[in-house]
Protein backbone atom coordinates (compact mmCIF):
# COMPACT_ATOMS: atom_id res chain seq x y z
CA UNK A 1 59.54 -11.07 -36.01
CA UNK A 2 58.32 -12.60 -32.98
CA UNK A 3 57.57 -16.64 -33.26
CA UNK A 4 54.17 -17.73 -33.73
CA UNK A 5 52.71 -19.13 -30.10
CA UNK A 6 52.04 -23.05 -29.70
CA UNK A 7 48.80 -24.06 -31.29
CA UNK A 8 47.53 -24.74 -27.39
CA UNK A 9 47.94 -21.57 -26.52
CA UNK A 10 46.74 -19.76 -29.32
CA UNK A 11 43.38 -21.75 -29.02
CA UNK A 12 43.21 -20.20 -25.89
CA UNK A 13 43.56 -16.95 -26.62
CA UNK A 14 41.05 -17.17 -29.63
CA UNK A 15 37.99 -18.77 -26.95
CA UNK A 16 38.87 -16.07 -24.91
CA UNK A 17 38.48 -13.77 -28.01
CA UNK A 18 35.32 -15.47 -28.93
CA UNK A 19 34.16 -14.73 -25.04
CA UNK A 20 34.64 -11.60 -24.91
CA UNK A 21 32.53 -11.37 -28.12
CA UNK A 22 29.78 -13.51 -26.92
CA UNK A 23 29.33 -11.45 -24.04
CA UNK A 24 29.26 -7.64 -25.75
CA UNK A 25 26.47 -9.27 -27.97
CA UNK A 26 24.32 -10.16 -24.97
CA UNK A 27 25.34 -6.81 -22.90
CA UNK A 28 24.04 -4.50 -25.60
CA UNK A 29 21.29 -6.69 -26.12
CA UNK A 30 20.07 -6.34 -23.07
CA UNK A 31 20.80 -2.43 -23.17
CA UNK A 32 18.61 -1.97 -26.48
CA UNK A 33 15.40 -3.76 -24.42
CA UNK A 34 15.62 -1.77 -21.73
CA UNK A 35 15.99 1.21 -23.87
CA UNK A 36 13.34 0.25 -25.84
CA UNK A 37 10.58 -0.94 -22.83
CA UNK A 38 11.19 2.03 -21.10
CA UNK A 39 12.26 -0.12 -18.10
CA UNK A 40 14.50 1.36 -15.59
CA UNK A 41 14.26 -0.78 -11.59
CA UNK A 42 16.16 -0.17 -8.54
CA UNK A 43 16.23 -3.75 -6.36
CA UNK A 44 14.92 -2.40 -2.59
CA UNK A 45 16.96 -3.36 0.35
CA UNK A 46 16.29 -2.59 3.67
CA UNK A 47 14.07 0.52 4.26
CA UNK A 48 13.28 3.66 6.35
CA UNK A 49 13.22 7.55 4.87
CA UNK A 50 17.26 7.67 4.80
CA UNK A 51 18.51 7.08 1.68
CA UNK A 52 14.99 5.87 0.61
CA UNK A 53 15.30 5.07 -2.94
CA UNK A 54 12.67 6.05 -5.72
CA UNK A 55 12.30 4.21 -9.67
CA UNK A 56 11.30 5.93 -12.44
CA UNK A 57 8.11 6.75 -13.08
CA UNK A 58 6.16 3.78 -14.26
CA UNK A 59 9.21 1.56 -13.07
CA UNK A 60 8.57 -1.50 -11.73
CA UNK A 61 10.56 -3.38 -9.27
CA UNK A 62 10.97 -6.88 -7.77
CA UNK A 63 7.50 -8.61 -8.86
CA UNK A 64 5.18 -9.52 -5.54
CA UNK A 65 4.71 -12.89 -4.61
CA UNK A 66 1.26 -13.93 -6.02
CA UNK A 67 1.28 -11.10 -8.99
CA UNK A 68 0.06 -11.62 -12.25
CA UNK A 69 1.40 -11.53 -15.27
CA UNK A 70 -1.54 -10.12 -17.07
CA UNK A 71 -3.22 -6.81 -15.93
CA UNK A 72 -2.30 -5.82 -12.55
CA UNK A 73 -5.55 -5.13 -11.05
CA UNK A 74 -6.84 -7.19 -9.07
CA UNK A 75 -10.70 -8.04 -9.30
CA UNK A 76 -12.37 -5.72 -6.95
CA UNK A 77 -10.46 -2.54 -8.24
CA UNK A 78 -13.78 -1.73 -10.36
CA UNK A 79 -17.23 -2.64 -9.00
CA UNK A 80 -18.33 -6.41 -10.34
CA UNK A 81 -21.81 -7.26 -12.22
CA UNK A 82 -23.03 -8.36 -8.83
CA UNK A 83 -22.71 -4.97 -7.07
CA UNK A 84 -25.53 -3.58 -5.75
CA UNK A 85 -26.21 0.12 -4.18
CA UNK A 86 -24.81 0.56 -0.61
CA UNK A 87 -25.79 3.42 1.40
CA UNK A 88 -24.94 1.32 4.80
CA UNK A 89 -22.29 1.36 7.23
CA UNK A 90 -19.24 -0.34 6.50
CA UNK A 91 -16.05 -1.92 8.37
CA UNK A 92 -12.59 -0.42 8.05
CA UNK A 93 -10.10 -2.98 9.46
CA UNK A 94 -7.12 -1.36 10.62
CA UNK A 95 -3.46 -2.93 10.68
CA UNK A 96 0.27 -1.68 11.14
CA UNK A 97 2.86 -4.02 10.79
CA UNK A 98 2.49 -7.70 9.49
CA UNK A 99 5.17 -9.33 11.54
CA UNK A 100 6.50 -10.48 15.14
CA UNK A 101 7.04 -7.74 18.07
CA UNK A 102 10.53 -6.45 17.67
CA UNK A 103 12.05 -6.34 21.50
CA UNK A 104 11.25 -3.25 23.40
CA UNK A 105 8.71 -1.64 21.14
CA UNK A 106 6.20 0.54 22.69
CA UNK A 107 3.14 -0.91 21.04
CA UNK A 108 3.82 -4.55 20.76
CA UNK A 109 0.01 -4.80 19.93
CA UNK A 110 0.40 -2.96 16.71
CA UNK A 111 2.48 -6.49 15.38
CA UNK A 112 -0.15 -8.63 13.73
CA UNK A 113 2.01 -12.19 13.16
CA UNK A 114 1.75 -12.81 9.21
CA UNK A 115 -0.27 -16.26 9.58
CA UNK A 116 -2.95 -14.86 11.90
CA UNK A 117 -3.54 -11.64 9.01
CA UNK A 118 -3.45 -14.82 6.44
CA UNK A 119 -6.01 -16.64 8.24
CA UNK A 120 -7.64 -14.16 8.81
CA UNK A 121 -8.39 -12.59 5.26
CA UNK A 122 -9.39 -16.46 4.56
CA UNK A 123 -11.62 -16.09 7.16
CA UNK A 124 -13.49 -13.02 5.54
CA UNK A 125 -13.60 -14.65 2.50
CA UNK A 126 -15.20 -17.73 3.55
CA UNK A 127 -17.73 -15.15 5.44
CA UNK A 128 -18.42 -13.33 2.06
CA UNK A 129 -16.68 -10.63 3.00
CA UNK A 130 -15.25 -8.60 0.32
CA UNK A 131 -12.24 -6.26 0.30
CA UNK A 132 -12.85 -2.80 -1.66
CA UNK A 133 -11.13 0.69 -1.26
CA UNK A 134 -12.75 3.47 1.14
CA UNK A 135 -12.86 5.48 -2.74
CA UNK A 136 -15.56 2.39 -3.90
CA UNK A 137 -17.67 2.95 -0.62
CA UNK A 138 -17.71 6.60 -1.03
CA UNK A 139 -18.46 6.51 -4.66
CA UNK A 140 -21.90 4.19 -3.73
CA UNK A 141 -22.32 6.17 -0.19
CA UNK A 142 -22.86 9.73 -2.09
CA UNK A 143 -22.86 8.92 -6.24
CA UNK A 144 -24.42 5.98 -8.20
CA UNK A 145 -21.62 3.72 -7.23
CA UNK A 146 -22.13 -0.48 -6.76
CA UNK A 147 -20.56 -2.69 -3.68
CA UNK A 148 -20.66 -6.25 -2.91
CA UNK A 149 -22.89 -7.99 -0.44
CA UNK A 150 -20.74 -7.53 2.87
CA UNK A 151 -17.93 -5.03 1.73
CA UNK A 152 -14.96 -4.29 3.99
CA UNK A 153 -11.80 -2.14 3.64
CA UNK A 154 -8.55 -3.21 4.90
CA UNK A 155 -6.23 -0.43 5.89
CA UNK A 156 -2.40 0.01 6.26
CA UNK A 157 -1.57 2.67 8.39
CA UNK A 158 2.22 4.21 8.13
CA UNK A 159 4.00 2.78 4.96
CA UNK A 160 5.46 -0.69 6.75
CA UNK A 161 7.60 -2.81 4.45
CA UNK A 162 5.22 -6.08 4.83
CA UNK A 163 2.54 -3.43 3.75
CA UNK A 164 3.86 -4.88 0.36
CA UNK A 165 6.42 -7.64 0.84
CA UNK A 166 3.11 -9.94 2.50
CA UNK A 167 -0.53 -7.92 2.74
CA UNK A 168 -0.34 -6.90 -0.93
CA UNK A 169 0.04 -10.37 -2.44
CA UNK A 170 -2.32 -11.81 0.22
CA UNK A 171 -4.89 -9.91 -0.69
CA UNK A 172 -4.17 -10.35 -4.32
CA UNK A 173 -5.02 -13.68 -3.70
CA UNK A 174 -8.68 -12.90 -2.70
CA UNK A 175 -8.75 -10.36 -5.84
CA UNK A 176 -8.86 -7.50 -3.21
CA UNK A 177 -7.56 -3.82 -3.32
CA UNK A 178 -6.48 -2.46 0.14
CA UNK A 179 -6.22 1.15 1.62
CA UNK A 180 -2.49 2.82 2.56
CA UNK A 181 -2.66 5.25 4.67
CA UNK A 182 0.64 6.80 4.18
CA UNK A 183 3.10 9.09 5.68
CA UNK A 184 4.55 11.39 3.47
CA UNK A 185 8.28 11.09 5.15
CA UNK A 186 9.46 8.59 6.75
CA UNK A 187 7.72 5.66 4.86
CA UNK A 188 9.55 1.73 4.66
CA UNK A 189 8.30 1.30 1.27
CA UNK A 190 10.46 2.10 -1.58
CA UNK A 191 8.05 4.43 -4.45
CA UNK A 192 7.88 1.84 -6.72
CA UNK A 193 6.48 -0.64 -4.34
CA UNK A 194 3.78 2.34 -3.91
CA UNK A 195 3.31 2.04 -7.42
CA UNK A 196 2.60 -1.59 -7.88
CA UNK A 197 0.39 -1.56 -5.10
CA UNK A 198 -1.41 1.88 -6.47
CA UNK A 199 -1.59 0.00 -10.12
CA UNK A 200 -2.96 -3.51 -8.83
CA UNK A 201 -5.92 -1.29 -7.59
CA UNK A 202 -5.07 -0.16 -3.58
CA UNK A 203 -6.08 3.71 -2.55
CA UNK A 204 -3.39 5.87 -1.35
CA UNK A 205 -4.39 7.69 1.43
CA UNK A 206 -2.27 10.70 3.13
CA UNK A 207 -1.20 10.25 6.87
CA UNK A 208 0.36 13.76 7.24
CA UNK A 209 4.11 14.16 6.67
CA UNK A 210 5.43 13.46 9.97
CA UNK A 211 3.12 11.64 12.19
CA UNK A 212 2.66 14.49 15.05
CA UNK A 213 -0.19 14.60 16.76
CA UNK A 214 -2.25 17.23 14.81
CA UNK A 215 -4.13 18.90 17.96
CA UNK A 216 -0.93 20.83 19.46
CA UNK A 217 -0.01 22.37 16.13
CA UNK A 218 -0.48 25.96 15.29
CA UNK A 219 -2.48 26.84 12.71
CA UNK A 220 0.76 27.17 9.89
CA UNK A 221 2.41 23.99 10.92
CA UNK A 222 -1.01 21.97 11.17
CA UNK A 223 -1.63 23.13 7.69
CA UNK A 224 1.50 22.05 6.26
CA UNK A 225 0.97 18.65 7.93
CA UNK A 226 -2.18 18.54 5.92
CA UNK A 227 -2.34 20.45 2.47
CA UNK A 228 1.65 19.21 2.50
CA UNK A 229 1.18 15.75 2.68
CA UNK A 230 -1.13 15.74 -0.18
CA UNK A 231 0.73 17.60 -2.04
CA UNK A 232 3.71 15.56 -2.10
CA UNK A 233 1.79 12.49 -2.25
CA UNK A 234 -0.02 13.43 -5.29
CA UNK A 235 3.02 14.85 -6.95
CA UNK A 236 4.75 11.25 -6.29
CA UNK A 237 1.99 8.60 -7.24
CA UNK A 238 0.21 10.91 -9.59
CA UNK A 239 -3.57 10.09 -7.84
CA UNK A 240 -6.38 12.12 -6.22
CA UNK A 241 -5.47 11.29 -2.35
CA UNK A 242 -8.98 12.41 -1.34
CA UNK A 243 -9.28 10.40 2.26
CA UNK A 244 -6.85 11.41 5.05
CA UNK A 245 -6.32 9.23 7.96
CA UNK A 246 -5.45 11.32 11.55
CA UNK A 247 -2.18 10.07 13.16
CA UNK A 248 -3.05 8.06 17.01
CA UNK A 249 -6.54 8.74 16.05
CA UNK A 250 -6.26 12.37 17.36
CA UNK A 251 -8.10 15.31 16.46
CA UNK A 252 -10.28 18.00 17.46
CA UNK A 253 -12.99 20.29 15.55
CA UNK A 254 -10.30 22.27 15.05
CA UNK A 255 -8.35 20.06 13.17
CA UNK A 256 -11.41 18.92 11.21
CA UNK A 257 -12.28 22.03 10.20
CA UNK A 258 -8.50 22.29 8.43
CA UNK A 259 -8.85 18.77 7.10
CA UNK A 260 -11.86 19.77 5.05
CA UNK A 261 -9.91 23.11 4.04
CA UNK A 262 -7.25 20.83 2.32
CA UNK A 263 -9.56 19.38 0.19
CA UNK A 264 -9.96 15.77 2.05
CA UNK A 265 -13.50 14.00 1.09
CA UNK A 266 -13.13 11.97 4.69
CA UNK A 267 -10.89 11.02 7.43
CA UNK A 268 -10.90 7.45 9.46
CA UNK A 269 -10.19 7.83 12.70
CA UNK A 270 -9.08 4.74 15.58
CA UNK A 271 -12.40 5.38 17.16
CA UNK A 272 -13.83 1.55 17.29
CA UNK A 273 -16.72 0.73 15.48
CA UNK A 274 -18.71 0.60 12.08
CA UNK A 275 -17.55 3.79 9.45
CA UNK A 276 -20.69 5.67 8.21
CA UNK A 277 -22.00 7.79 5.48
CA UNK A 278 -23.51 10.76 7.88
CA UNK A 279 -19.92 10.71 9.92
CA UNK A 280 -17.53 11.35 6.96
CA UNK A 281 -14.09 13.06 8.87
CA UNK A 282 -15.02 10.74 11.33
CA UNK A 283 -15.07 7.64 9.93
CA UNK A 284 -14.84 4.72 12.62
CA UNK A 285 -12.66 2.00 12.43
CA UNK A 286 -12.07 -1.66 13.42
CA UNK A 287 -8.51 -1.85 15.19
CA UNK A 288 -6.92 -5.72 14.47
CA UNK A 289 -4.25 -6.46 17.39
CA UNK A 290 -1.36 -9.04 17.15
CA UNK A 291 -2.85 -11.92 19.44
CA UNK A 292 -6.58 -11.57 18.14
CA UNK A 293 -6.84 -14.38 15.26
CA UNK A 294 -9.81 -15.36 13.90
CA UNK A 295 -11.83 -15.27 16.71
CA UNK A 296 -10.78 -12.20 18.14
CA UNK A 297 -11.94 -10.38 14.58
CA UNK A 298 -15.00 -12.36 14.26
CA UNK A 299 -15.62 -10.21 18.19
CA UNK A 300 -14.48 -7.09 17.01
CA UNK A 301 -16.76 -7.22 14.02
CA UNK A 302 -19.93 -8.21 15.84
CA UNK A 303 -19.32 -5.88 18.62
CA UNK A 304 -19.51 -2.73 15.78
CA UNK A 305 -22.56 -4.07 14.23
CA UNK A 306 -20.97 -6.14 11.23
């Protein structure tokens, strides 16, 4: 028979023992909560449609900056006892990517830097401006439906990853919902950032699968782009997607004609101005360039009417 080991070293081995112990306790712990929440996340890296990576359904994944711990929706998602009927026009703001111009892009104007968007949704507020979703101003446009005083939407156009990582908390902050206009394929966001933003109240709005410019498609492909998109959108996210949003702003009656075919209540367009009730797959817009500020939205505003 072997001989017994010093008493050093068989303390040792028995903390090691008691270790090992300590941390199959807290591993299967943790397994039985997840289990029993339902909760199943995938951290998001990085982004792009390659190797894009998708939760669970009603995963969630790395909380917002600025989200609450209570319900996720954020005050304006549902009309407020102060609404009133709107039958008026109404601004669409429209913004790509939240950020500084990457070197050599084609459209350094689309980059909005992060503190001009956040002064300038403080800016709105302080004007009594009020964020709601194109789905709210349709609702009082053509139904029964309630807005605030001086409603406005704020659109995302594309799927870009400060989409969520800084507009969606920023507007959480005000209590408003925003509008992503969203490409089927080839998205930043990770689908259960979609989800978040989709459950804190924001309208998910198709942008066609691959961003082509609708007028040069046959009649097949142009159809795919739109009944396609929705399709898959839908099937994702698990909402209407009734507004569609027309890639560069480019369409004909042609294409009209096959966005109301696939079911679309409305369209926006990049046409500038003031988006009206009589003008619904036409919908105007307010474009928001990197370099405008404050006062270059304040001009944009007042030259569509606002």
């Amino acid at each position: 028979m072997a001989a017994p080991p010093p008493p050093r070293i068989a303390r040792r081995r028995e903390e090691r023992r008691r270790q090992v112990r300590r941390r199959r306790v807290v591993a299967l712990a943790l397994l039985a909560a997840l289990a029993g929440g339902g909760v199943y996340a995938i951290s998001s890296h990085g982004g792009g449609s390659t190797g894009r990576r998708a939760s669970r359904t009603g995963a969630r994944g790395p909380r917002a900056s600025g989200e609450g711990t209570g319900s996720r929706l954020v005050r304006n998602a549902a009309p407020q006892p102060d609404w009133a009927p709107h039958k008026g026009p109404v601004p669409i703001l429209m913004y790509h990517v939240l950020g500084q111009p990457i070197s050599g892009a084609p459209y350094p104007e689309l980059f909005v830097p992060r503190a001009e968007f956040r002064k300038q949704m403080d800016w709105l507020d302080r004007q009594g401006y009020q964020g709601v979703t194109l789905d709210e101003v349709e609702k009082a446009w053509y139904a029964n439906g309630t807005l605030p005083r001086k409603p406005i939407v704020i659109s995302f156009d594309d799927g870009y990853r400060p989409q969520y990582t800084f507009a969606f908390p920023q507007l959480r902050r005000h209590g408003w919902p925003g509008m992503l206009d969203l490409k089927a394929k080839g998205s930043d966001l990770y689908t259960h950032e979609v989800k978040q933003m989709i459950a804190a109240g924001w309208e998910l709005a198709s942008h066609t699968i691959n961003h082509l410019d609708l007028t040069t498609l046959d009649a097949s492909s142009l159809r795919q782009e739109l009944q396609g998109s929705r399709a898959i959108l839908r099937n994702e996210y698990e909402v209407p997607v009734d507004n569609f949003c027309y890639p560069s702003g480019r369409y004909d009656d042609t294409v009209i004609a096959a966005v109301k075919a696939a079911g679309y209540r409305a369209a926006t367009t990049t046409d500038p101005g003031l988006a009206s009730r009589d003008q619904p797959y036409t919908l105007k817009r307010v474009r928001v360039s990197g370099g405008d500020g404050v006062p270059g939205l304040a001009a944009s505003l007042a030259a569509a009417g606002a």
